[in-house]
Protein backbone atom coordinates (compact mmCIF):
# COMPACT_ATOMS: atom_id res chain seq x y z
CA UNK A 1 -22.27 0.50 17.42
CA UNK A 2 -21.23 3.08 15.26
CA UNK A 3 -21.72 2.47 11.32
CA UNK A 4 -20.01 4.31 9.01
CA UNK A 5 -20.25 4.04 4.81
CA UNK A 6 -17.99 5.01 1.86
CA UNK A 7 -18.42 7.87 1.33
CA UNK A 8 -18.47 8.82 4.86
CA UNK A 9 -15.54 7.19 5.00
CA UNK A 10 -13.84 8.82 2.15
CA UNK A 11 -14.55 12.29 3.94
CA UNK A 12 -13.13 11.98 6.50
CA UNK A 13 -10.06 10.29 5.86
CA UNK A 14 -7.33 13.34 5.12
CA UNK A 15 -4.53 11.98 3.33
CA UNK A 16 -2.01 14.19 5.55
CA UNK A 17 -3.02 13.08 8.93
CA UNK A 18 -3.00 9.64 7.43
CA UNK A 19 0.46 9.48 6.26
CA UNK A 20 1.45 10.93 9.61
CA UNK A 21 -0.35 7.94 11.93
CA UNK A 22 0.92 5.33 9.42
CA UNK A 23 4.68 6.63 10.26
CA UNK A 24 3.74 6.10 14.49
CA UNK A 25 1.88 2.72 13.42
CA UNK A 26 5.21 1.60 11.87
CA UNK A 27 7.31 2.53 14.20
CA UNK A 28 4.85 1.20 16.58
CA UNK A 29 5.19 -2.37 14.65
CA UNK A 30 8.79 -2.63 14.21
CA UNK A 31 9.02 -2.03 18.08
CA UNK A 32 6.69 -4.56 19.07
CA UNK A 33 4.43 -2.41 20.59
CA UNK A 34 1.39 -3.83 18.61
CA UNK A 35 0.22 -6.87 17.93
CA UNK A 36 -0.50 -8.18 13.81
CA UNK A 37 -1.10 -11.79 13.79
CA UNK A 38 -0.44 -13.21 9.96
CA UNK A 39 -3.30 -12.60 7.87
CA UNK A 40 -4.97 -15.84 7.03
CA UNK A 41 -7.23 -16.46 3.76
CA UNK A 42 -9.97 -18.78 2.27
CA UNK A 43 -9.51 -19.38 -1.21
CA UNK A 44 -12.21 -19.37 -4.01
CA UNK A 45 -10.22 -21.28 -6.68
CA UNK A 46 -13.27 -20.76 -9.13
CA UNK A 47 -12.41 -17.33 -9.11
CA UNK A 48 -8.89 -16.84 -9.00
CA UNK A 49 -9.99 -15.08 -5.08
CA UNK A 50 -9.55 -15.22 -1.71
CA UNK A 51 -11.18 -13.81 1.92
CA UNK A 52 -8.68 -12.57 4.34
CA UNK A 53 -8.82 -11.75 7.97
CA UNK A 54 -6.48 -9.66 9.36
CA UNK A 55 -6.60 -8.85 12.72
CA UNK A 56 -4.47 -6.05 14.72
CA UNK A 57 -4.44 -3.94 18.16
CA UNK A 58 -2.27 -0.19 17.68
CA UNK A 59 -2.29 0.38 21.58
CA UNK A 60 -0.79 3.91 20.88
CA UNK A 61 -4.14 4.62 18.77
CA UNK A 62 -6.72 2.57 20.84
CA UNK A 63 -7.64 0.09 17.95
CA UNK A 64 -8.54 -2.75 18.31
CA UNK A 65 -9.69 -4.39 14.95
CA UNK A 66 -10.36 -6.66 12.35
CA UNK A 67 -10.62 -6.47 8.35
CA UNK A 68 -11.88 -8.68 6.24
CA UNK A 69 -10.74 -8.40 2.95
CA UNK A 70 -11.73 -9.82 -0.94
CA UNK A 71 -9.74 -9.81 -3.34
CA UNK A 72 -11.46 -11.15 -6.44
CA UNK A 73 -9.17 -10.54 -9.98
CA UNK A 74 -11.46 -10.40 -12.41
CA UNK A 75 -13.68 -7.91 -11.28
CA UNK A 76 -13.48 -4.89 -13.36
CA UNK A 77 -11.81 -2.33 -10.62
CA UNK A 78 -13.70 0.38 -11.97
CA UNK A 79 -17.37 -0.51 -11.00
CA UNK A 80 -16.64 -3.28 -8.81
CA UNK A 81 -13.27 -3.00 -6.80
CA UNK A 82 -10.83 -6.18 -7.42
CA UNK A 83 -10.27 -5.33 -3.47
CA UNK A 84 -13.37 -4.35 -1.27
CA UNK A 85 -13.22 -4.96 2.40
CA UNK A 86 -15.06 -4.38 6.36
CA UNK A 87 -13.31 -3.21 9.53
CA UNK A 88 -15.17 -4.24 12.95
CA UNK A 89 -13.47 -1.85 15.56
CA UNK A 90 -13.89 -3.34 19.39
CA UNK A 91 -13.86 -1.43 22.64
CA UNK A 92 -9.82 -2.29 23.56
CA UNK A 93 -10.72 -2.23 27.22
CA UNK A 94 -13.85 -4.57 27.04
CA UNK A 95 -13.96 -6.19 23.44
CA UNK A 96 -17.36 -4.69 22.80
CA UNK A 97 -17.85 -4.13 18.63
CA UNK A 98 -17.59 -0.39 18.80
CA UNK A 99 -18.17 0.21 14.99
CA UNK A 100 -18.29 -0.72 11.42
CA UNK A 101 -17.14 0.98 8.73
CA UNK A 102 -16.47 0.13 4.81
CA UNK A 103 -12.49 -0.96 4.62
CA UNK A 104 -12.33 -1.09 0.93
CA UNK A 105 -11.96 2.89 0.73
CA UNK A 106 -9.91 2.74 3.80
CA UNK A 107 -7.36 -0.39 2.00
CA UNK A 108 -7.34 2.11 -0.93
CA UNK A 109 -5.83 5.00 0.89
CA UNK A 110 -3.37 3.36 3.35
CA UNK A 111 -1.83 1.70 0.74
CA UNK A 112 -1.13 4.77 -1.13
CA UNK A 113 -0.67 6.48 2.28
CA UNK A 114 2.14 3.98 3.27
CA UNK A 115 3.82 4.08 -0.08
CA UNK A 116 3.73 7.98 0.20
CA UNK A 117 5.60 7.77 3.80
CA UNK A 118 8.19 5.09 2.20
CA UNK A 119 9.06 7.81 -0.54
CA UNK A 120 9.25 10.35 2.03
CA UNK A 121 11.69 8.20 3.78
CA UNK A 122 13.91 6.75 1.16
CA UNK A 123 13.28 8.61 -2.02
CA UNK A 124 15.35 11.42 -3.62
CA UNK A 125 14.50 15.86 -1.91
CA UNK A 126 13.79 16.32 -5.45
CA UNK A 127 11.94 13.33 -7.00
CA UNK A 128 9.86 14.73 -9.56
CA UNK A 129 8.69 12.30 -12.12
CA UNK A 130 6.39 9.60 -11.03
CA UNK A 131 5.33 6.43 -12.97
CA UNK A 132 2.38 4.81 -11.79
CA UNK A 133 1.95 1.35 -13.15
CA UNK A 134 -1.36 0.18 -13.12
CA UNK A 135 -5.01 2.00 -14.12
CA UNK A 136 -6.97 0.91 -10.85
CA UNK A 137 -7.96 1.98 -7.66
CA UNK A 138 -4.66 1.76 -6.17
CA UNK A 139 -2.87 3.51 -8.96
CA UNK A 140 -5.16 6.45 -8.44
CA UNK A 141 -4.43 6.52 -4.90
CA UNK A 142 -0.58 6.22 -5.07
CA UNK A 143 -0.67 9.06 -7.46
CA UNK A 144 -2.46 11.51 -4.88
CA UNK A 145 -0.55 10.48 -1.73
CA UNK A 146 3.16 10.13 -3.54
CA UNK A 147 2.43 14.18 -4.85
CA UNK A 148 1.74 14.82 -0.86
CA UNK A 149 5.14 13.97 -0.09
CA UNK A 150 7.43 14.85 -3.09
CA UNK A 151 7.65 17.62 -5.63
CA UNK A 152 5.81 15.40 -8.22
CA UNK A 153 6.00 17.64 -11.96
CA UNK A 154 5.40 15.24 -13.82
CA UNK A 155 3.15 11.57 -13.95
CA UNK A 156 3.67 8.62 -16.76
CA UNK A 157 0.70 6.16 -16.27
CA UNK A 158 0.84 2.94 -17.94
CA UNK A 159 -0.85 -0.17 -17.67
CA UNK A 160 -2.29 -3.12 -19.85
CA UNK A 161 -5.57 -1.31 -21.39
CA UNK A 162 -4.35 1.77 -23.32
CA UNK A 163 -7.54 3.37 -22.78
CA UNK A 164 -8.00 2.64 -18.87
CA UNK A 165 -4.58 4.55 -18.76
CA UNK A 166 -5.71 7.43 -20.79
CA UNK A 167 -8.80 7.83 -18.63
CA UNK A 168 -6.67 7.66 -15.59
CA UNK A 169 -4.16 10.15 -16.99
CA UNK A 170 -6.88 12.75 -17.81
CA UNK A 171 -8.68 12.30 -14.10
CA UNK A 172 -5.14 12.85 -12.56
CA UNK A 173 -4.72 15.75 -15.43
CA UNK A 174 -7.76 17.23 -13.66
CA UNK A 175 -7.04 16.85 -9.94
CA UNK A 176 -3.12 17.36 -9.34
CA UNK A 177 -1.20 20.10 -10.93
CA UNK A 178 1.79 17.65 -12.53
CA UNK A 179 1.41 17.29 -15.91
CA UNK A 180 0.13 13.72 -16.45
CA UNK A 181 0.15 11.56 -19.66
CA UNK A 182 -0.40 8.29 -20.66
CA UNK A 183 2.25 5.89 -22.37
CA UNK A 184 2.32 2.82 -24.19
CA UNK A 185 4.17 1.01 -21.90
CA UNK A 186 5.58 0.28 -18.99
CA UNK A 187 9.27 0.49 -20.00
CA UNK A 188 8.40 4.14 -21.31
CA UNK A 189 6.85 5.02 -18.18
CA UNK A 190 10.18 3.99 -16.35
CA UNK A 191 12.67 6.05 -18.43
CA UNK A 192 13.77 9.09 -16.32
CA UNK A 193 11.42 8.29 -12.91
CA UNK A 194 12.67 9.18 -9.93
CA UNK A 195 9.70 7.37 -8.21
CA UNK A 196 7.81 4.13 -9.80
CA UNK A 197 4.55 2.97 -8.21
CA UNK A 198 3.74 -0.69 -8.88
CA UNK A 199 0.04 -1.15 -8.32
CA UNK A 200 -0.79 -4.37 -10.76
CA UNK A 201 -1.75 -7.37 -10.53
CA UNK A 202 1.17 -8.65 -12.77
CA UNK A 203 2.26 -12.46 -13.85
CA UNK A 204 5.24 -11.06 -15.18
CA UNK A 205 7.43 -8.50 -14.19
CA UNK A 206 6.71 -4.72 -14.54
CA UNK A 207 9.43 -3.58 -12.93
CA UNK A 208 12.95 -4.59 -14.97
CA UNK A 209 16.47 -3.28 -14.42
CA UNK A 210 17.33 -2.30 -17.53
CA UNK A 211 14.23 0.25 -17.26
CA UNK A 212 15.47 1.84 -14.49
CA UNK A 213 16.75 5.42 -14.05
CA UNK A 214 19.71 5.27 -11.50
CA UNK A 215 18.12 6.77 -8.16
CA UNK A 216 14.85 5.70 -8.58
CA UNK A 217 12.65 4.74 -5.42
CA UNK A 218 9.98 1.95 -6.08
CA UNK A 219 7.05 0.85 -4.39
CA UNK A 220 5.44 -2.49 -5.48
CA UNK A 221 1.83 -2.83 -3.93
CA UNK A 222 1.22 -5.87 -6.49
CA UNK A 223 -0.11 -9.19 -5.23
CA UNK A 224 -0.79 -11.64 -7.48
CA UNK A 225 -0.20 -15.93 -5.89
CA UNK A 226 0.83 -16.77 -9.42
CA UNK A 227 3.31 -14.08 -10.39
CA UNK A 228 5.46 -10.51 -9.52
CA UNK A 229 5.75 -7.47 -9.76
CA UNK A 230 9.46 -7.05 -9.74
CA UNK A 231 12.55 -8.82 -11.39
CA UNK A 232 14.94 -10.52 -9.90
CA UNK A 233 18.50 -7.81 -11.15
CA UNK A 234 16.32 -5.30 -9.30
CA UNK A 235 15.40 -7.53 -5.86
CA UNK A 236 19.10 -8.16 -5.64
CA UNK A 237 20.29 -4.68 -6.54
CA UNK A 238 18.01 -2.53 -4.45
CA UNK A 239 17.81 -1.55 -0.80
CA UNK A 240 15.08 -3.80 -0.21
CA UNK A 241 12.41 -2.18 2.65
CA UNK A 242 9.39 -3.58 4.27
CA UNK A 243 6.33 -3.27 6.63
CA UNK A 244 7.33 -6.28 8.54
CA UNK A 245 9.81 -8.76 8.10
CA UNK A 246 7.77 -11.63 9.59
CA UNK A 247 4.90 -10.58 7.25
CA UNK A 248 6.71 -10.02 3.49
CA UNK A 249 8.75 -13.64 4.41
CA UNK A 250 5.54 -15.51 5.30
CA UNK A 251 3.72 -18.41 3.10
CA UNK A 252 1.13 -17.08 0.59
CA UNK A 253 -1.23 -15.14 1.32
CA UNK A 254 0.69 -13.20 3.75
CA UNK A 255 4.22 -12.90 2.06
CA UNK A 256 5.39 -11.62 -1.23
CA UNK A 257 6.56 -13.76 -4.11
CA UNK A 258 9.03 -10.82 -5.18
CA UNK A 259 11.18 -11.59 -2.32
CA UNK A 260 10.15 -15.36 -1.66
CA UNK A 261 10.76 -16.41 -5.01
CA UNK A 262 14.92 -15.25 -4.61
CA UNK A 263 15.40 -16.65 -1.78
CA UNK A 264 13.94 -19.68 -2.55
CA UNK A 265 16.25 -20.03 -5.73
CA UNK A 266 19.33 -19.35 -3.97
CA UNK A 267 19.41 -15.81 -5.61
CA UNK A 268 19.55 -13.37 -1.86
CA UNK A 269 18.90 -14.63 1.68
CA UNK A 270 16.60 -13.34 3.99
CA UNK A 271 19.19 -10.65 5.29
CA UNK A 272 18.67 -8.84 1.91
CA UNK A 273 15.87 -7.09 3.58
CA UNK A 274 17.60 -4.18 4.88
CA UNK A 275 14.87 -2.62 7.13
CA UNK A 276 11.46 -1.96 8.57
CA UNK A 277 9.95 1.20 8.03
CA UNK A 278 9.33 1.53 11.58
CA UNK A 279 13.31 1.42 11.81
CA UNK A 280 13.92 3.20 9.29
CA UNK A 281 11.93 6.12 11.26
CA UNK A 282 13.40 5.54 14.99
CA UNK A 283 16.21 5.64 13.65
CA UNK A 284 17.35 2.13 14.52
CA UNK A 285 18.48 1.55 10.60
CA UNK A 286 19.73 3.60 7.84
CA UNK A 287 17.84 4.48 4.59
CA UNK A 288 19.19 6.02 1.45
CA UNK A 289 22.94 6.12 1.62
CA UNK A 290 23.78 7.45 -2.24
CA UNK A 291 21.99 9.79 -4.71
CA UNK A 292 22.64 6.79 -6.95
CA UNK A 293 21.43 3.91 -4.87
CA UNK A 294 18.13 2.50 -6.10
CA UNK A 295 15.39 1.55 -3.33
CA UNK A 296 12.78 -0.68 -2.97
CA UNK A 297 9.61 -0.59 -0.28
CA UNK A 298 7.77 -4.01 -0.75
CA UNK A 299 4.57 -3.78 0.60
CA UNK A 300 2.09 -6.94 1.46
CA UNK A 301 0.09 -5.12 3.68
CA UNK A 302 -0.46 -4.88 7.46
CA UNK A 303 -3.25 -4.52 10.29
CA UNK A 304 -1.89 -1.84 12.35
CA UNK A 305 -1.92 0.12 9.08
CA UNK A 306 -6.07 -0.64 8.77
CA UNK A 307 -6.01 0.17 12.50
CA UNK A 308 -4.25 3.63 12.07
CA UNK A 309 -6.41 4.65 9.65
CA UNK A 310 -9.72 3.45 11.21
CA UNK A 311 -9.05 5.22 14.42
CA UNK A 312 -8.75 8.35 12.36
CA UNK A 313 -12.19 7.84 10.83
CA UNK A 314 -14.03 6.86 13.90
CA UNK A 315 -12.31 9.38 16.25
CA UNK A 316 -13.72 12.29 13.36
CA UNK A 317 -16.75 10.80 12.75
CA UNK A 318 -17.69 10.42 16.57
CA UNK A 319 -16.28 14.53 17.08
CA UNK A 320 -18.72 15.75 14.03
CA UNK A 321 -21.22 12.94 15.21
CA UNK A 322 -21.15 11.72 11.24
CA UNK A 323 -22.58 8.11 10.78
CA UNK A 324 -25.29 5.36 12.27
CA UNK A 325 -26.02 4.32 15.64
CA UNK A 326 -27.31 0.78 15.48
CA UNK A 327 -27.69 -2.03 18.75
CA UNK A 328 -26.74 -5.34 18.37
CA UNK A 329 -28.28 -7.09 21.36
């Protein structure tokens, strides 16, 4: 079995190539071509955390897989993740493990990655302010894969610790050629952006109508069992997108309070969700219609986007025979 680390890991995952398999995993998804039980938790109250499972086979990448996934609140993010996660990768043809490889670095980038394809699909040609809201792991990582796809001139980062978002802003200053700065808030981050990634772990909303620029494409990443990310005037406003219908309209821990909370108070139905990003690229629906319209790609998070990504890693690492052999028997 093949064992591969972080930092083995984080070489070589290429943030192109991933955005690219996460567009044939979606489509892939939304087509019924792979199969993504609901992720299932156990909760550790004490903590405010939870273990997930989530299980997935991309047939069209030969992954067969599992993650489990923590994610524990209060850690600090920057020297221990709030997310950190394992992917066991079987032998599709005989169920043999095949490999294990850290998921948290892998969770980190396909997030961002899948965001990145969503503003590639329903954001403005010529998006070029981003607000990132949020100073973690995922904030960092929706910053580098949103520039990948849009002409990104300029980054607002905001988030609750003034000086976790100045830190953030100067790394980013450092790495990407927008101009990046820190604001105070989130509403000032808002003002003007044509793209807004929501990366928080927010009780209250971050993401308010009256803060947003008309045209604006949002992602919301955010999971928090106790809050949201986004208020309701924007939910019922926007073109609302999603990995999977079944998953975003699940019970906690799968679904997404930003879209279970309306439609549990009567405010949209579940027909407000407009599409699938996997029909979104066949085809099968429409995206952006207007310049003006504002969009919305909810994400909760979904195997076959682990799986994409984890074929990529263990299909490189096995060509530049990078990693650990170990035997299990």
């Amino acid at each position: 079995m093949l064992v591969l680390g972080r930092s083995q890991v984080e070489s070589l995952l290429h943030m192109d190539s991933l955005i690219d398999a996460l567009a044939s995993a979606m489509a892939d998804l939304s087509a019924g071509r792979a199969s993504v039980p609901d992720r299932v938790a156990a909760l550790v109250p004490e903590q405010d955390g939870f273990l997930a499972a989530m299980p997935g086979f991309l047939p069209s990448a030969g992954m067969l897989m599992t993650k489990l996934v923590s994610l524990f609140p209060h850690n600090d993010g920057a020297h221990l993740p709030t997310h950190q996660a394992l992917i066991v990768a079987f032998d599709p043809d005989t169920g043999e493990p095949a490999a294990l490889l850290d998921g948290t670095a892998i969770t980190a980038a396909r997030t961002g990655a899948c965001s990145a394809l969503s503003a590639r699909l329903l954001a403005r040609e010529d998006a070029s302010v981003l607000a990132v809201l949020g100073t973690g792991v995922q904030a960092r990582s929706h910053a580098h894969a949103i520039c990948r796809v849009r002409p990104i001139r300029q980054i607002r980062v905001a988030g609750r610790d003034q000086a976790r978002a100045a830190a953030l802003a100067e790394e980013l200053s450092a790495l990407l050629e927008a101009e990046v700065q820190a604001v105070a808030g989130y509403a000032e981050a808002l003002d003007g952006a044509d793209i807004a990634a929501a990366t928080t772990h927010a009780v209250e909303p971050v993401i308010r109508r009256p803060w947003l620029t008309p045209g604006v494409h949002i992602t919301s990443v955010g999971y928090n069992p106790a809050g949201r990310e986004i208020d309701d005037a924007t939910i019922a406003e926007a073109l609302v997108c999603v990995e999977s219908r079944q998953a975003v309209l699940s019970p906690l821990p799968a679904g997404s309070n930003d879209l279970l909370t309306p439609i549990r108070e009567g405010l949209i139905t579940a027909d407000h969700v407009h599409a699938e990003l996997g029909e979104l690229i066949s085809g099968s629906r429409p995206g952006r219609t207007a310049p003006e319209q504002i969009t919305l790609y909810k994400s909760v998070g979904v195997a076959v986007q682990d799986a994409a990504a984890a074929a990529l890693v263990v299909a490189a690492a096995r060509q530049q025979s990078i990693g650990e052999e170990i035997t299990l028997r």
